[in-house]
N, C-alpha and C. Protein backbone atom coordinates (compact mmCIF):
# COMPACT_ATOMS: atom_id res chain seq x y z
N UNK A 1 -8.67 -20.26 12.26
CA UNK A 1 -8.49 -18.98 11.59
C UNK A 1 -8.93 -19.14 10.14
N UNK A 2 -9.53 -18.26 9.69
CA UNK A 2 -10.18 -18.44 8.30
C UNK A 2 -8.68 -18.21 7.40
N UNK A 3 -9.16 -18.98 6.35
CA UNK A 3 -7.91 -18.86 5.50
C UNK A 3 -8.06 -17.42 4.62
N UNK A 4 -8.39 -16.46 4.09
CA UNK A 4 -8.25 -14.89 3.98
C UNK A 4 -7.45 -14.51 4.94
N UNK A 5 -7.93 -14.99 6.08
CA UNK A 5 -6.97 -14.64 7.56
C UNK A 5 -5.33 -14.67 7.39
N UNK A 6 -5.10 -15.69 6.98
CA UNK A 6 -3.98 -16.33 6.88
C UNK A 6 -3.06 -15.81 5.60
N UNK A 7 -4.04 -15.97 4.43
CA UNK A 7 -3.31 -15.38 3.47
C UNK A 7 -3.02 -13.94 3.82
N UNK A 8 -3.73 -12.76 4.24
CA UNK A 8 -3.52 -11.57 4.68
C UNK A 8 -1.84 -11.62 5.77
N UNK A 9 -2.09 -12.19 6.73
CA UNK A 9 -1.18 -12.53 7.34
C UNK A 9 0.54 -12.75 6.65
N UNK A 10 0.46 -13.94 5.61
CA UNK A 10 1.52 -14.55 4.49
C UNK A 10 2.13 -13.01 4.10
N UNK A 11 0.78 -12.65 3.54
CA UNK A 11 1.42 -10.86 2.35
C UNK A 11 2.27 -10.12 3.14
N UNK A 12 1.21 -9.86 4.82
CA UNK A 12 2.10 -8.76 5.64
C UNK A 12 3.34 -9.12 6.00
N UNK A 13 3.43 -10.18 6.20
CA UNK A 13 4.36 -10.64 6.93
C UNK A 13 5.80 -10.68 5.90
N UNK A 14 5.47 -10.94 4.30
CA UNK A 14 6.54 -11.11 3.65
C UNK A 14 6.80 -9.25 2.82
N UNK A 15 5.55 -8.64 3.09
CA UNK A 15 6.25 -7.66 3.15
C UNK A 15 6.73 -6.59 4.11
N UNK A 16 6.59 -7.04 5.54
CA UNK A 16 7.19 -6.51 6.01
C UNK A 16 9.04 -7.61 6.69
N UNK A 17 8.92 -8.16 5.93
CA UNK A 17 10.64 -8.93 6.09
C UNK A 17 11.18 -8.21 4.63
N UNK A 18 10.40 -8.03 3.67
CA UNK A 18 11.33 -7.16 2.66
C UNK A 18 11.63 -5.49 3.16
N UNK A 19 10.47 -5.31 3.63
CA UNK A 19 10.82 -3.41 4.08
C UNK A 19 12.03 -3.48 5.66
N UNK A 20 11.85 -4.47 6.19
CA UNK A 20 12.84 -4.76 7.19
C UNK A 20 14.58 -4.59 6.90
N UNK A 21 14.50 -5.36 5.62
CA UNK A 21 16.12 -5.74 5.09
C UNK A 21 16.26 -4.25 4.12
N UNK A 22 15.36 -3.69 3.08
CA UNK A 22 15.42 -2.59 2.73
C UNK A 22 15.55 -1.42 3.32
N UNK A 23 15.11 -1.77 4.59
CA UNK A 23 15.81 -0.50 5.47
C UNK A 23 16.97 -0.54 5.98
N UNK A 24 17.40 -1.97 6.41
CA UNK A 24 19.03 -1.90 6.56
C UNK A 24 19.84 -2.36 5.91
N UNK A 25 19.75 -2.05 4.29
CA UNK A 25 20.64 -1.69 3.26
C UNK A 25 20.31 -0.28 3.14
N UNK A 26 19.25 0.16 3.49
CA UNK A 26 19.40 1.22 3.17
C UNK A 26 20.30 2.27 4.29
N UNK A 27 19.99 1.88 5.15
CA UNK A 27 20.95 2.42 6.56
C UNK A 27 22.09 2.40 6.02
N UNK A 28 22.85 0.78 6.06
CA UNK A 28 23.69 0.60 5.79
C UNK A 28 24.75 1.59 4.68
N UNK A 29 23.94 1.89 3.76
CA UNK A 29 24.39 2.15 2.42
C UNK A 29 24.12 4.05 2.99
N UNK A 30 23.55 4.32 4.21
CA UNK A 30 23.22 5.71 4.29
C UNK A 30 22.55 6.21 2.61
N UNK A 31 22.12 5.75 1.98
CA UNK A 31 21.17 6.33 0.76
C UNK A 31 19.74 6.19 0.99
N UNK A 32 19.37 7.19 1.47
CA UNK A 32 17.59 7.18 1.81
C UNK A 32 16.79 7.72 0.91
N UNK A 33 17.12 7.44 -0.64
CA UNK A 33 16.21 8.38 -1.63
C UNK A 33 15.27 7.10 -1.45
N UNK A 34 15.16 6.42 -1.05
CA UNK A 34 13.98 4.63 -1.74
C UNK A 34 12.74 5.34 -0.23
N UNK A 35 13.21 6.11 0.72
CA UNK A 35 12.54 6.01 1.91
C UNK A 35 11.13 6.02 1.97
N UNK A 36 10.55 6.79 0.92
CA UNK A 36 9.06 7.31 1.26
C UNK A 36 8.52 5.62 0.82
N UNK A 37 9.48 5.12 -0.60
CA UNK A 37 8.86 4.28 -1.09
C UNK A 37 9.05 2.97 0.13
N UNK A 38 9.98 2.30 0.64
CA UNK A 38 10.17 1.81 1.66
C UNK A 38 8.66 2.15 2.96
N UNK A 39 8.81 3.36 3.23
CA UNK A 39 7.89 3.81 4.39
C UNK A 39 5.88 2.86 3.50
N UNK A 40 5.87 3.13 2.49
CA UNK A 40 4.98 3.16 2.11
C UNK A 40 4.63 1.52 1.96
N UNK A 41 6.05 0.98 1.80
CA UNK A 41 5.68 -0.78 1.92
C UNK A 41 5.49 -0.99 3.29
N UNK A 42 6.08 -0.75 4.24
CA UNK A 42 5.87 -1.06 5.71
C UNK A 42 4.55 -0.79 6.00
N UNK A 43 3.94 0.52 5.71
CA UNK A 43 2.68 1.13 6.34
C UNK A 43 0.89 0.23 4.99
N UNK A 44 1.69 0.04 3.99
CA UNK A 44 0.31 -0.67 3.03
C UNK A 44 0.36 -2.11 2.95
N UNK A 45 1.65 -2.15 2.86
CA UNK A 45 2.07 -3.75 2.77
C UNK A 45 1.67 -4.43 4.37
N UNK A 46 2.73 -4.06 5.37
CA UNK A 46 2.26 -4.72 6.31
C UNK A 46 1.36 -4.34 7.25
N UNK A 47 1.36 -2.71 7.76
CA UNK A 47 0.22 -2.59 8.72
C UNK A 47 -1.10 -3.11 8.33
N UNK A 48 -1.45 -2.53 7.00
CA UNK A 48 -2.67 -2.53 6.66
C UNK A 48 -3.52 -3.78 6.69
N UNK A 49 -2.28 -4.75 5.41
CA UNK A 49 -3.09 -5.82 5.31
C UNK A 49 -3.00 -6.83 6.55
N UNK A 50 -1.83 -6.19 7.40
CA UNK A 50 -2.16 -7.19 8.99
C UNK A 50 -3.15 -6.52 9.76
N UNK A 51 -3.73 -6.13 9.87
CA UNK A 51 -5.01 -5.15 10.29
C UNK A 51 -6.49 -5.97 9.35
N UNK A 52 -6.04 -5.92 7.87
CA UNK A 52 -7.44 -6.33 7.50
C UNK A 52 -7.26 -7.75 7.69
N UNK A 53 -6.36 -8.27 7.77
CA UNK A 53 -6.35 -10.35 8.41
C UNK A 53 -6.97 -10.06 9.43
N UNK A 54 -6.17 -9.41 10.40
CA UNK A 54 -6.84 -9.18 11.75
C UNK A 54 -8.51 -9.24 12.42
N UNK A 55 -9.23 -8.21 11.10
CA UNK A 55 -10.28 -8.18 10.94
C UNK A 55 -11.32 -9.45 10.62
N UNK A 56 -10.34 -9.69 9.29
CA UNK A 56 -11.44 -11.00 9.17
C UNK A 56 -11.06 -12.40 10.23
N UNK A 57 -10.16 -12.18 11.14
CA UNK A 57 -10.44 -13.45 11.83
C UNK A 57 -10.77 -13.10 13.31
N UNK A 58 -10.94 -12.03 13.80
CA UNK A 58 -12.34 -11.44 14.66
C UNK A 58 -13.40 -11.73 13.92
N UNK A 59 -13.85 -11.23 12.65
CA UNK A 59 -14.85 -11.44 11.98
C UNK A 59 -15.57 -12.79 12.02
N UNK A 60 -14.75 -14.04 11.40
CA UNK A 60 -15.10 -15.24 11.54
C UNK A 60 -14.57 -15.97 9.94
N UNK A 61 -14.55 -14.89 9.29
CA UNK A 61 -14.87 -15.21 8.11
C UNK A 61 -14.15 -13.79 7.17
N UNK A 62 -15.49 -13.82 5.86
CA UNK A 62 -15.46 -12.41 4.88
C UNK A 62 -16.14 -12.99 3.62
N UNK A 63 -15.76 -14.45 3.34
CA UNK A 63 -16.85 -14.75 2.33
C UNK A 63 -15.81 -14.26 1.00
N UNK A 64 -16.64 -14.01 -0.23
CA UNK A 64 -15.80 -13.62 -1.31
C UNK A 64 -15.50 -12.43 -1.59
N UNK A 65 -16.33 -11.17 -0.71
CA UNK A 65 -15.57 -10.11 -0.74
C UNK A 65 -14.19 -9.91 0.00
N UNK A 66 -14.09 -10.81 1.05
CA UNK A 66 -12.81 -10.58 1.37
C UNK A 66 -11.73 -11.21 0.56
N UNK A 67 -11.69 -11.86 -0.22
CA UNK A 67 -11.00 -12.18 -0.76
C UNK A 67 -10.75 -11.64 -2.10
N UNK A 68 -11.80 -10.47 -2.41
CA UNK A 68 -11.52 -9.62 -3.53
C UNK A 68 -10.65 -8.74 -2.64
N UNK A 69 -10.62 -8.06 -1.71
CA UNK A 69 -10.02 -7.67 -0.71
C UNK A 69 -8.72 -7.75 -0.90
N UNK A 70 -8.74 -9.14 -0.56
CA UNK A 70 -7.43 -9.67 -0.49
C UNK A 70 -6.75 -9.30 -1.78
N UNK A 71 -7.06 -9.96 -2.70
CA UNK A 71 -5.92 -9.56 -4.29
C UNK A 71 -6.06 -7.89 -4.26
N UNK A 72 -6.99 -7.34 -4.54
CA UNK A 72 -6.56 -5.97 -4.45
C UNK A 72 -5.88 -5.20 -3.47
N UNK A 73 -5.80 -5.31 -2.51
CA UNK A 73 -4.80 -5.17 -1.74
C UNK A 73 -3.19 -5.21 -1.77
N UNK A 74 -3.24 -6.66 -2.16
CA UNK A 74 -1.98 -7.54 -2.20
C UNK A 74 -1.55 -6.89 -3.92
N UNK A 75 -2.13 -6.75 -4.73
CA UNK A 75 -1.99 -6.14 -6.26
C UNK A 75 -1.78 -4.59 -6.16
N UNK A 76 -2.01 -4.09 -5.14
CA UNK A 76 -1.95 -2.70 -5.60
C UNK A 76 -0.61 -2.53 -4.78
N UNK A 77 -0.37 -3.00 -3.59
CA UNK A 77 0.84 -3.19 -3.21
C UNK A 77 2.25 -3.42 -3.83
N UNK A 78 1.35 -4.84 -4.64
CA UNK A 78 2.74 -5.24 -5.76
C UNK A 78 3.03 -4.34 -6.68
N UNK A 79 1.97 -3.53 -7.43
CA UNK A 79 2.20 -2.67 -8.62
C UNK A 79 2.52 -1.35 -8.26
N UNK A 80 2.33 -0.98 -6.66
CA UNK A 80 2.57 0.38 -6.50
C UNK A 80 4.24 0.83 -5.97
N UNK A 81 4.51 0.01 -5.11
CA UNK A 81 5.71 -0.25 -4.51
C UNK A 81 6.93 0.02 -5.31
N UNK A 82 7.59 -0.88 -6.32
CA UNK A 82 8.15 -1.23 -7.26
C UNK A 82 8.15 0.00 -8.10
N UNK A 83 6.73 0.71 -8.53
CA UNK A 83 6.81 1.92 -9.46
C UNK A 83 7.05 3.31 -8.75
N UNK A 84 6.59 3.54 -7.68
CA UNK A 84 7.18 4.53 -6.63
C UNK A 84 8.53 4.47 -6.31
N UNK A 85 9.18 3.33 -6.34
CA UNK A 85 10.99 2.86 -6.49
C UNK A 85 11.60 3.48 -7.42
N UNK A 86 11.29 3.16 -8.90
CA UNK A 86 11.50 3.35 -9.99
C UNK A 86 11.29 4.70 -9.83
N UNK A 87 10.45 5.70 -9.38
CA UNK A 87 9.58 6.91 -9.86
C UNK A 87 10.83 8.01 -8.54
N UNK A 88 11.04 7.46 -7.82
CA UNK A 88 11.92 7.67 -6.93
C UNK A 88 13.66 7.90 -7.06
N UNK A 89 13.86 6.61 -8.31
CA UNK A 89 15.43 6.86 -8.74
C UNK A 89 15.51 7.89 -9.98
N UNK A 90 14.31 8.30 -10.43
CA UNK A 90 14.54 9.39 -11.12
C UNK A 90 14.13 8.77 -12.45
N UNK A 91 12.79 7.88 -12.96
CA UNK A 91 12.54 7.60 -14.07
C UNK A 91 11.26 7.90 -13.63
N UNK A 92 10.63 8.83 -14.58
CA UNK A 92 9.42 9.29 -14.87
C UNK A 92 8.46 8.72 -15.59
N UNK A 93 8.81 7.39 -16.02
CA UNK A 93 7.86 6.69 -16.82
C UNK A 93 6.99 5.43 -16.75
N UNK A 94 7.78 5.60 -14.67
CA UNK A 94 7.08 4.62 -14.12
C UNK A 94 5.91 5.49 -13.20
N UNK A 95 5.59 6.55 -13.43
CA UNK A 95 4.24 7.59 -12.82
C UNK A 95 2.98 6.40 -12.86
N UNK A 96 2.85 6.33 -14.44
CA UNK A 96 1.41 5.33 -14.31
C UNK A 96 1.57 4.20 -13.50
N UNK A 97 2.30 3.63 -12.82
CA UNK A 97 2.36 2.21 -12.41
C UNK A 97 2.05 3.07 -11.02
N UNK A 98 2.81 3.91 -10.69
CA UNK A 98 2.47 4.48 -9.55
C UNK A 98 1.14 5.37 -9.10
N UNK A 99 0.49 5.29 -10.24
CA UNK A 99 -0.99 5.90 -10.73
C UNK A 99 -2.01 4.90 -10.69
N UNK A 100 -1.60 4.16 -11.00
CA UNK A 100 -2.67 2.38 -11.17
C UNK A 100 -2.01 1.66 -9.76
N UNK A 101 -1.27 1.64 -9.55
CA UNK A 101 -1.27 1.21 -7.99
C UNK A 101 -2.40 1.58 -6.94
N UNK A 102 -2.09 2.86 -6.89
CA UNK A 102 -2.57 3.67 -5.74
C UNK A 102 -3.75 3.00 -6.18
N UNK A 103 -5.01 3.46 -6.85
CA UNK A 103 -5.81 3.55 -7.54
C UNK A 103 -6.62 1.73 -7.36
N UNK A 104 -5.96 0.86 -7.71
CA UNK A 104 -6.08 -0.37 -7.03
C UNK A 104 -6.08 -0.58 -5.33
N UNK A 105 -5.01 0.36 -4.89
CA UNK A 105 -4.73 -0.33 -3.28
C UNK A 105 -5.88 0.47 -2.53
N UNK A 106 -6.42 1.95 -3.01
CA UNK A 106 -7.73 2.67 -2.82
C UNK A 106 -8.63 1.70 -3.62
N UNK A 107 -8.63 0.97 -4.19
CA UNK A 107 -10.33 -0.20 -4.44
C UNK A 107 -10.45 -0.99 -3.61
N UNK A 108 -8.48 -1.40 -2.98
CA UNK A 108 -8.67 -2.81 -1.78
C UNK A 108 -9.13 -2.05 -0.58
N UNK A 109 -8.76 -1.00 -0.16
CA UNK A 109 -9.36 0.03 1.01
C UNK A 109 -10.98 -0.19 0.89
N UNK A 110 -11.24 0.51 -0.26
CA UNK A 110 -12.81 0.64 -0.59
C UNK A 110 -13.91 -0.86 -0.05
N UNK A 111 -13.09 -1.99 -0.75
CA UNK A 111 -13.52 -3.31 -0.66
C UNK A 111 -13.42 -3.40 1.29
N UNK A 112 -12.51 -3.34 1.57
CA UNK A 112 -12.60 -3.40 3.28
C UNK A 112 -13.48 -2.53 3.73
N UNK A 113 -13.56 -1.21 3.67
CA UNK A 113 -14.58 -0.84 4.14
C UNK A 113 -15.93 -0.99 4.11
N UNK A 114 -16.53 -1.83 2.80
CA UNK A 114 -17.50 -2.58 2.89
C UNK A 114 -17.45 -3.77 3.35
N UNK A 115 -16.54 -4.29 3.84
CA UNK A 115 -16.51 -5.33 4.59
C UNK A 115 -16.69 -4.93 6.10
N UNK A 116 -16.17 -3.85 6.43
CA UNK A 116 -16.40 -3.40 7.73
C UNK A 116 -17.95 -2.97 8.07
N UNK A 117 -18.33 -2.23 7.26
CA UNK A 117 -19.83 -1.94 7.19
C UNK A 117 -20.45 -2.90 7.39
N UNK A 118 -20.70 -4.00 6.51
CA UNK A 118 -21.02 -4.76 6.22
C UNK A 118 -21.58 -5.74 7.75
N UNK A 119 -20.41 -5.84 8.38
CA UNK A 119 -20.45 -6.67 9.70
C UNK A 119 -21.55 -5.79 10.62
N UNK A 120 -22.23 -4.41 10.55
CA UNK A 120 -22.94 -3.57 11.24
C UNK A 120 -23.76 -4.70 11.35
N UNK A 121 -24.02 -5.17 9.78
CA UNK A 121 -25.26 -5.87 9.21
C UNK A 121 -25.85 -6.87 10.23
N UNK A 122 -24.63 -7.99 11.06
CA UNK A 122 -25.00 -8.89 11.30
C UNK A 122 -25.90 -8.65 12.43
N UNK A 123 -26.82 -10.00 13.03
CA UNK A 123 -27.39 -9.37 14.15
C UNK A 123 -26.65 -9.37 15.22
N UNK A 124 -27.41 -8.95 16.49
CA UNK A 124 -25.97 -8.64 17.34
C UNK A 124 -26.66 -10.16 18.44
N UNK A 125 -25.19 -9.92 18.86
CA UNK A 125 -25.53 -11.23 19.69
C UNK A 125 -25.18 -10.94 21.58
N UNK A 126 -26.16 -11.89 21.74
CA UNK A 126 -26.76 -11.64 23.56
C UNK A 126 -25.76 -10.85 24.25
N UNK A 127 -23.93 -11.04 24.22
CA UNK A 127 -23.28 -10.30 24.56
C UNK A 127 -22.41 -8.92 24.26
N UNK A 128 -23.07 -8.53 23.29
CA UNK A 128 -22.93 -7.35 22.55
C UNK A 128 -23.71 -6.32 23.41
């Protein structure tokens, strides 16, 4: 397994054991104001970037765009999460973090989808 593979894998995996336990404190505690932000770590944090591991180790590889990939991904995650929390308990002055998140985790999107393209590129092989 290519190591992008793996690291993708590490991110999803540790953020989806944090959105796991954040949901049952949050159960627990019946307070669901964190939810969208919660929903939004489960679905960027782990679907996604276990989807784009996924990819690059069907792929074979990704080279150094995947691994720009990778930090932006994993960065827009970290910076968006946390400020959608904040932006969520009722402080308005974490908007930009939640503005520069997005904004990053749409460049790590962007970066995958040229990675997906990208693979059109290769030639195809006898069993294709």
């Amino acid at each position: 397994m290519p190591r992008v593979s793996l690291a993708f894998f590490t991110a999803a995996a540790l953020c989806v054991s944090i959105g796991m336990v954040w949901g049952a404190v949050m159960g627990a505690s019946e307070n669901f104001t964190l939810a969208s932000a919660h929903a939004h770590l489960n679905l960027v944090g782990w679907a996604s970037l276990a989807i784009m591991g996924t990819f690059y180790a069907l792929r074979g590889s990704g080279g150094r765009l995947a691994w720009i990939n990778f930090a932006l991904s994993t960065l827009g995650v970290a910076i968006m999460i946390p400020s959608l929390a904040l932006l969520l308990n009722g402080q308005p002055s974490a908007n930009p973090g939640v503005m520069a998140g997005t904004l990053v985790t749409i460049a790590g999107m962007a970066t995958f989808l040229i990675s997906v393209l990208g693979a059109w590129a290769k030639p195809k092989s006898a069993t294709a």
